[in-house]
N, C-alpha and C. Protein backbone atom coordinates (compact mmCIF):
# COMPACT_ATOMS: atom_id res chain seq x y z
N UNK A 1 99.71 49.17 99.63
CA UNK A 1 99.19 48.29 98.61
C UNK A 1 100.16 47.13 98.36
N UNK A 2 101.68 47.65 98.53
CA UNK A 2 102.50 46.38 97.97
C UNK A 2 102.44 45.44 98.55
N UNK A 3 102.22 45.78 100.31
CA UNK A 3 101.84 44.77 101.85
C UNK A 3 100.71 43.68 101.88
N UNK A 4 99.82 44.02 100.82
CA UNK A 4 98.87 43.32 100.37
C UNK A 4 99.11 42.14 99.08
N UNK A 5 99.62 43.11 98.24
CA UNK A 5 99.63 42.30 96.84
C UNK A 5 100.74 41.08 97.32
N UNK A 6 102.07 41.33 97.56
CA UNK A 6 102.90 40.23 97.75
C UNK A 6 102.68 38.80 98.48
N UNK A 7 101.58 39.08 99.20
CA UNK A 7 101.60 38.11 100.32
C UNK A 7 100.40 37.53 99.57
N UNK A 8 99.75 38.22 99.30
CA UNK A 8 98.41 37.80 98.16
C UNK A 8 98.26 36.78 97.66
N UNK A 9 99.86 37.28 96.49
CA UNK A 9 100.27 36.34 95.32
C UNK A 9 101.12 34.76 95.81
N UNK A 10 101.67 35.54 97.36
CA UNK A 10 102.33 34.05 97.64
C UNK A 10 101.59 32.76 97.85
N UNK A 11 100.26 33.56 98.39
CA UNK A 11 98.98 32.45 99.14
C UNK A 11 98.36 31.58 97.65
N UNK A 12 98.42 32.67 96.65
CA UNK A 12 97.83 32.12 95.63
C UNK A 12 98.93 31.39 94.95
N UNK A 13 100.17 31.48 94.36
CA UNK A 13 100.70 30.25 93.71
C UNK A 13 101.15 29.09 95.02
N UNK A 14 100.84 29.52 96.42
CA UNK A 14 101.28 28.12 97.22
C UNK A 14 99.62 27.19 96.88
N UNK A 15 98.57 27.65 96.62
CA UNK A 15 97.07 26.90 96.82
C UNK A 15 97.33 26.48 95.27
N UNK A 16 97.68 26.83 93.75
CA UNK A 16 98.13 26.94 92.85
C UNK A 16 99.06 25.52 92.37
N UNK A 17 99.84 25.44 93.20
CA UNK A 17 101.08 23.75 93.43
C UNK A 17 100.25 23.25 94.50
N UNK A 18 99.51 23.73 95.38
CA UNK A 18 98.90 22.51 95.91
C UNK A 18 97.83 21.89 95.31
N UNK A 19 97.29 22.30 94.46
CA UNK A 19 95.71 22.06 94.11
C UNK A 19 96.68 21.02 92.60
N UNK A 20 97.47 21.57 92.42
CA UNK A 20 98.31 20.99 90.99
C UNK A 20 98.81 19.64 91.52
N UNK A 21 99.13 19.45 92.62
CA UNK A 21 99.84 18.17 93.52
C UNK A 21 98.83 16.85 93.58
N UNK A 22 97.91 17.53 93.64
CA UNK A 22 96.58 16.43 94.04
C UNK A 22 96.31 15.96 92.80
N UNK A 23 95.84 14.50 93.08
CA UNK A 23 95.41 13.28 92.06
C UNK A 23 94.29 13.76 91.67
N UNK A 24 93.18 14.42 92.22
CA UNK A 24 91.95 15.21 91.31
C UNK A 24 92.11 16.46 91.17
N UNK A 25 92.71 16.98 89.93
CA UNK A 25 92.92 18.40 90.14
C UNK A 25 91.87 19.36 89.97
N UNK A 26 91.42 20.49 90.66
CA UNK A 26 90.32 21.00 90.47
C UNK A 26 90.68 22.35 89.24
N UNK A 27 90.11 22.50 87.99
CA UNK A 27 90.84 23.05 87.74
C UNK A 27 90.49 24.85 87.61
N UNK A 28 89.56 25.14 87.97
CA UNK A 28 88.67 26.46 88.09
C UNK A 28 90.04 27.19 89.53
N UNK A 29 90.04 26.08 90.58
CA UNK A 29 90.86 26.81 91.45
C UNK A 29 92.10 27.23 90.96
N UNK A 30 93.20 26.35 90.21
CA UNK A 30 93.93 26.92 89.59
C UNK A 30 94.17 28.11 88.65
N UNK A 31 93.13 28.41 88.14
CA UNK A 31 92.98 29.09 86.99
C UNK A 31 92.45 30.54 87.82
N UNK A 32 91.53 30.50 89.24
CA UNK A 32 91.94 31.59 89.93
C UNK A 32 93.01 32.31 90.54
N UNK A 33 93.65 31.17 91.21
CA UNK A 33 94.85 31.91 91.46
C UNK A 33 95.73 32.17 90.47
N UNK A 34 95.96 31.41 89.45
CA UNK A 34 96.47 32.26 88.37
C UNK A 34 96.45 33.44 87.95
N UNK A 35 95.16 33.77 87.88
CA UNK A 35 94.56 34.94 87.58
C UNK A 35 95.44 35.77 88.97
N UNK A 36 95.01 35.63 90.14
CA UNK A 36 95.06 36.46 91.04
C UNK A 36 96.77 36.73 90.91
N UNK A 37 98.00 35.82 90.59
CA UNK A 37 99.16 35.67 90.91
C UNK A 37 99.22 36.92 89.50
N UNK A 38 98.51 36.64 88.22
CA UNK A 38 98.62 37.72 87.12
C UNK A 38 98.30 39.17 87.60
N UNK A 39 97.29 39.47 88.36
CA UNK A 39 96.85 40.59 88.64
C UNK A 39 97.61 41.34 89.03
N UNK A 40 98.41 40.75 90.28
CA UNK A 40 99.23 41.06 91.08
C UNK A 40 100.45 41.93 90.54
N UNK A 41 100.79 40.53 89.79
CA UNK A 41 102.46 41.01 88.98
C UNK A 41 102.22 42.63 88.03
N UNK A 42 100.94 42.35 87.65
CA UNK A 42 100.20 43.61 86.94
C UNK A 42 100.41 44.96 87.36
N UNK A 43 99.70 44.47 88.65
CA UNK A 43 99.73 46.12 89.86
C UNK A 43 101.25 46.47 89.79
N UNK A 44 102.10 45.09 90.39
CA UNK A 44 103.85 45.64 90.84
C UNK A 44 104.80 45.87 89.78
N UNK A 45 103.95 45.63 88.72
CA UNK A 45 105.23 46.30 87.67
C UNK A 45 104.84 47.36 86.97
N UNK A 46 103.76 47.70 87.04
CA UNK A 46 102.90 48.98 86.55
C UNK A 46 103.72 50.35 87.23
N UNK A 47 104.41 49.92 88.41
CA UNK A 47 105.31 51.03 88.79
C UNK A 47 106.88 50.93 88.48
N UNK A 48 107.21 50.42 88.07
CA UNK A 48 107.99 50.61 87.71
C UNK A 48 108.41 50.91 86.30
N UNK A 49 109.50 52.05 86.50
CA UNK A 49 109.63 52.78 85.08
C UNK A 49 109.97 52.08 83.90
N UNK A 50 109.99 52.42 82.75
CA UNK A 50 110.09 51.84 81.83
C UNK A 50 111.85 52.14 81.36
N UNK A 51 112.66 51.56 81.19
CA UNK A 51 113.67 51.68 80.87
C UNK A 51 113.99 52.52 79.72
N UNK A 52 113.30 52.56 78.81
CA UNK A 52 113.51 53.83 77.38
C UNK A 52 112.88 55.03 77.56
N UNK A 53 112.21 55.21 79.26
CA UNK A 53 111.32 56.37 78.76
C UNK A 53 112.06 57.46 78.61
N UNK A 54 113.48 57.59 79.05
CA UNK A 54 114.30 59.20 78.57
C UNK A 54 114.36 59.58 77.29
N UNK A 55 114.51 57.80 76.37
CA UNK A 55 114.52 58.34 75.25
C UNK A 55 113.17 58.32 74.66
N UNK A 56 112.08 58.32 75.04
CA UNK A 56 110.97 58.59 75.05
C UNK A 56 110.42 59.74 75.20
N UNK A 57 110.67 60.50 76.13
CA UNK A 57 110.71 62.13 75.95
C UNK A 57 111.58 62.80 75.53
N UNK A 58 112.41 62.52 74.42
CA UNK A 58 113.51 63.03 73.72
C UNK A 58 113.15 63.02 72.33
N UNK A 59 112.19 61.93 71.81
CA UNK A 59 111.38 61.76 70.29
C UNK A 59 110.29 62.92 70.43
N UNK A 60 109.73 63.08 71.92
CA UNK A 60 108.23 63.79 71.56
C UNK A 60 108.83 65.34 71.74
């Protein structure tokens, strides 16, 4: 899944500064890859642990 998402997100903020570069900006395309570059970051940090959770199972 990560083989996917990274390369994903790169395609989408490079179309993201390009579509932003141009004298007519379209702005629906931006606002997809946005989205898609958000999704992304979503999935890849969703794994990773949360820094307080020891003391998180130490309250419950």
């Amino acid at each position: 899944m990560k083989k996917i998402l990274i390369p994903m997100m790169i395609v989408a903020i490079i179309i993201a500064f390009y579509e932003q570069s141009k004298p007519e900006k379209n702005i629906y395309i931006i606002i997809v890859a946005i989205a898609i570059f958000m999704f992304g970051m979503m999935r890849l940090s969703a794994k990773t642990p949360s820094k307080n959770q020891e003391e998180e199972e130490q309250d419950v």
